[in-house]
PDB file of N, CA and C in Angstrom:
ATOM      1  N   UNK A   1      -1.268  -4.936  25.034  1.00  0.00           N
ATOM      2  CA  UNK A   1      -0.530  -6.209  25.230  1.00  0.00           C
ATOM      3  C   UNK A   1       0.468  -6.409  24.096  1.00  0.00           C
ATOM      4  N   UNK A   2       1.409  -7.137  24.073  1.00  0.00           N
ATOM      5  CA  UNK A   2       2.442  -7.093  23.351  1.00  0.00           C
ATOM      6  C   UNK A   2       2.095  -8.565  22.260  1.00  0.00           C
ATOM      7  N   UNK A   3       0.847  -8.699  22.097  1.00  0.00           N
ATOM      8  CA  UNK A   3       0.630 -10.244  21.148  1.00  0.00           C
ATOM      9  C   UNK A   3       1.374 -10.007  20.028  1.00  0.00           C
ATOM     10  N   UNK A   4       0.782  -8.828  19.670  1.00  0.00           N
ATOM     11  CA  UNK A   4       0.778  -8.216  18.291  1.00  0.00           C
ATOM     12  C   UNK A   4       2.103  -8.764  17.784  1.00  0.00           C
ATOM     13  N   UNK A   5       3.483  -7.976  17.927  1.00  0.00           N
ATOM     14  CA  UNK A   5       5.056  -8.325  17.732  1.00  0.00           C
ATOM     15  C   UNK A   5       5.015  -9.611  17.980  1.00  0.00           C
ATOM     16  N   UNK A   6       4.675 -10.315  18.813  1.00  0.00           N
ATOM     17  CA  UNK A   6       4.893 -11.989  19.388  1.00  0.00           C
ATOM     18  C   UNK A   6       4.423 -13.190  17.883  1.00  0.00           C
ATOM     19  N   UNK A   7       2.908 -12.366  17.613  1.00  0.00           N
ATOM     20  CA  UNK A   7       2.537 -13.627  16.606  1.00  0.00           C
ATOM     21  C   UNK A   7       3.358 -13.382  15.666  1.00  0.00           C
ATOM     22  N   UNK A   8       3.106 -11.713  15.188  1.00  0.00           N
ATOM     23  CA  UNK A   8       4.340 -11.410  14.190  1.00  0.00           C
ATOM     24  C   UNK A   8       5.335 -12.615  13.524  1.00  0.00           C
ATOM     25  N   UNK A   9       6.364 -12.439  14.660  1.00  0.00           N
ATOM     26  CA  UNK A   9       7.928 -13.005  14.907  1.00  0.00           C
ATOM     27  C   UNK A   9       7.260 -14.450  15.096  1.00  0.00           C
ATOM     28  N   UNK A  10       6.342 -15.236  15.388  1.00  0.00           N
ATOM     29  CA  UNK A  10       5.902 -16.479  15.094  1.00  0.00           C
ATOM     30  C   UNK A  10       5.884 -17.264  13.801  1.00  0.00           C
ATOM     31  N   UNK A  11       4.676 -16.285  13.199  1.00  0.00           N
ATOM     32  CA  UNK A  11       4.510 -16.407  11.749  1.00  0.00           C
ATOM     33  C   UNK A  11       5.502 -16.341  10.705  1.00  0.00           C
ATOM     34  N   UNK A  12       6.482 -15.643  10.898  1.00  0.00           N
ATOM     35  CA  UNK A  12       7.512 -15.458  10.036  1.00  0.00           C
ATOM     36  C   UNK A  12       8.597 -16.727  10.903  1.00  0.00           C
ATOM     37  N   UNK A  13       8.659 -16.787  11.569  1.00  0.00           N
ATOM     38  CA  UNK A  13       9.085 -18.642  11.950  1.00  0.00           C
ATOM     39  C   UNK A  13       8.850 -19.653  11.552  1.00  0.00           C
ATOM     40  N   UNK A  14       7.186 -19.850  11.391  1.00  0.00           N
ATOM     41  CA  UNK A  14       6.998 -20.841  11.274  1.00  0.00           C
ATOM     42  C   UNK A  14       7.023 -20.742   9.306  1.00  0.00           C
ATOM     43  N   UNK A  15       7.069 -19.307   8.631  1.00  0.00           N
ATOM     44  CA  UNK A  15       7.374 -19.461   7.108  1.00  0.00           C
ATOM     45  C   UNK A  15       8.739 -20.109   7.269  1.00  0.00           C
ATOM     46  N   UNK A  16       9.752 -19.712   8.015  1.00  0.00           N
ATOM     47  CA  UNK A  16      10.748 -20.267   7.508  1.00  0.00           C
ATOM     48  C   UNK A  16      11.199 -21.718   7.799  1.00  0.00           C
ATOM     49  N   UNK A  17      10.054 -21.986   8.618  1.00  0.00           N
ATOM     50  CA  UNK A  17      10.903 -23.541   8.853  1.00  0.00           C
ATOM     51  C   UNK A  17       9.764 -24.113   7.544  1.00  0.00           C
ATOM     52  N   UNK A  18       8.878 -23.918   7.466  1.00  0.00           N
ATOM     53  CA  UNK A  18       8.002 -24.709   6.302  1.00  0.00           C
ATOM     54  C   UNK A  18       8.437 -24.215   5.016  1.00  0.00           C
ATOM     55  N   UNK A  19       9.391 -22.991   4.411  1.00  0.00           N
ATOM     56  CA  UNK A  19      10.039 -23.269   3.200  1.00  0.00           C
ATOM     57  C   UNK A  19      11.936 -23.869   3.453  1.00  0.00           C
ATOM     58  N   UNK A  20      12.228 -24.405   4.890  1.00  0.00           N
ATOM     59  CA  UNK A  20      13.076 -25.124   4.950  1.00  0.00           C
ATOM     60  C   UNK A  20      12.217 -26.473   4.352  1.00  0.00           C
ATOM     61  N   UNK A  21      12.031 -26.924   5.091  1.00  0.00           N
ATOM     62  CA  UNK A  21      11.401 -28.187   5.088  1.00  0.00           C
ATOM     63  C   UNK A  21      10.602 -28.604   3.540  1.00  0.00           C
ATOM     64  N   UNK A  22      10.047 -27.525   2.566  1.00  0.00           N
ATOM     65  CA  UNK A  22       9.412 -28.063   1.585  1.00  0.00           C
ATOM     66  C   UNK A  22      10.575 -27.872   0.740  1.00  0.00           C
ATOM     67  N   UNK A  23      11.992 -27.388   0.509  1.00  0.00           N
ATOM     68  CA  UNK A  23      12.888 -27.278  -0.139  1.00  0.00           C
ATOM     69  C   UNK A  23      13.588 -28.433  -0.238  1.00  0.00           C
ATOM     70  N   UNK A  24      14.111 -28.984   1.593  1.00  0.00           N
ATOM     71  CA  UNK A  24      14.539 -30.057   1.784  1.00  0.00           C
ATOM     72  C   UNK A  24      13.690 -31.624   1.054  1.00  0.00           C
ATOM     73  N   UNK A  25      12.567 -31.595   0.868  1.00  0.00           N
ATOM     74  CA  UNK A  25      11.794 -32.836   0.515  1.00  0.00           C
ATOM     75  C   UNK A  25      11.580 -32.604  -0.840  1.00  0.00           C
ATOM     76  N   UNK A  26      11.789 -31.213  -1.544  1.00  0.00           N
ATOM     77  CA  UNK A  26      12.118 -31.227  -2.896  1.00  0.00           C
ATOM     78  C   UNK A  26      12.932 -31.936  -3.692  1.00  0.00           C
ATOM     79  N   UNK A  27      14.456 -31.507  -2.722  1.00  0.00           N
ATOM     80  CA  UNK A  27      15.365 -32.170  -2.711  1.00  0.00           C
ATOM     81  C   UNK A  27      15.418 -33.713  -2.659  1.00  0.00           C
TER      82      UNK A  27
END
């Protein structure tokens, strides 16, 4: 099954919106 690549490319999504977001409220 193709999960594997899917959560992958998830996880590294959801890093980048949560070091958007903790940068922005740094700010």
């Amino acid at each position: 099954s193709a999960f594997g690549p899917v959560t992958v490319m998830i996880g590294l999504v959801i890093c980048m919106i949560i070091g958007l977001t903790m940068r922005e409220v740094e700010t």
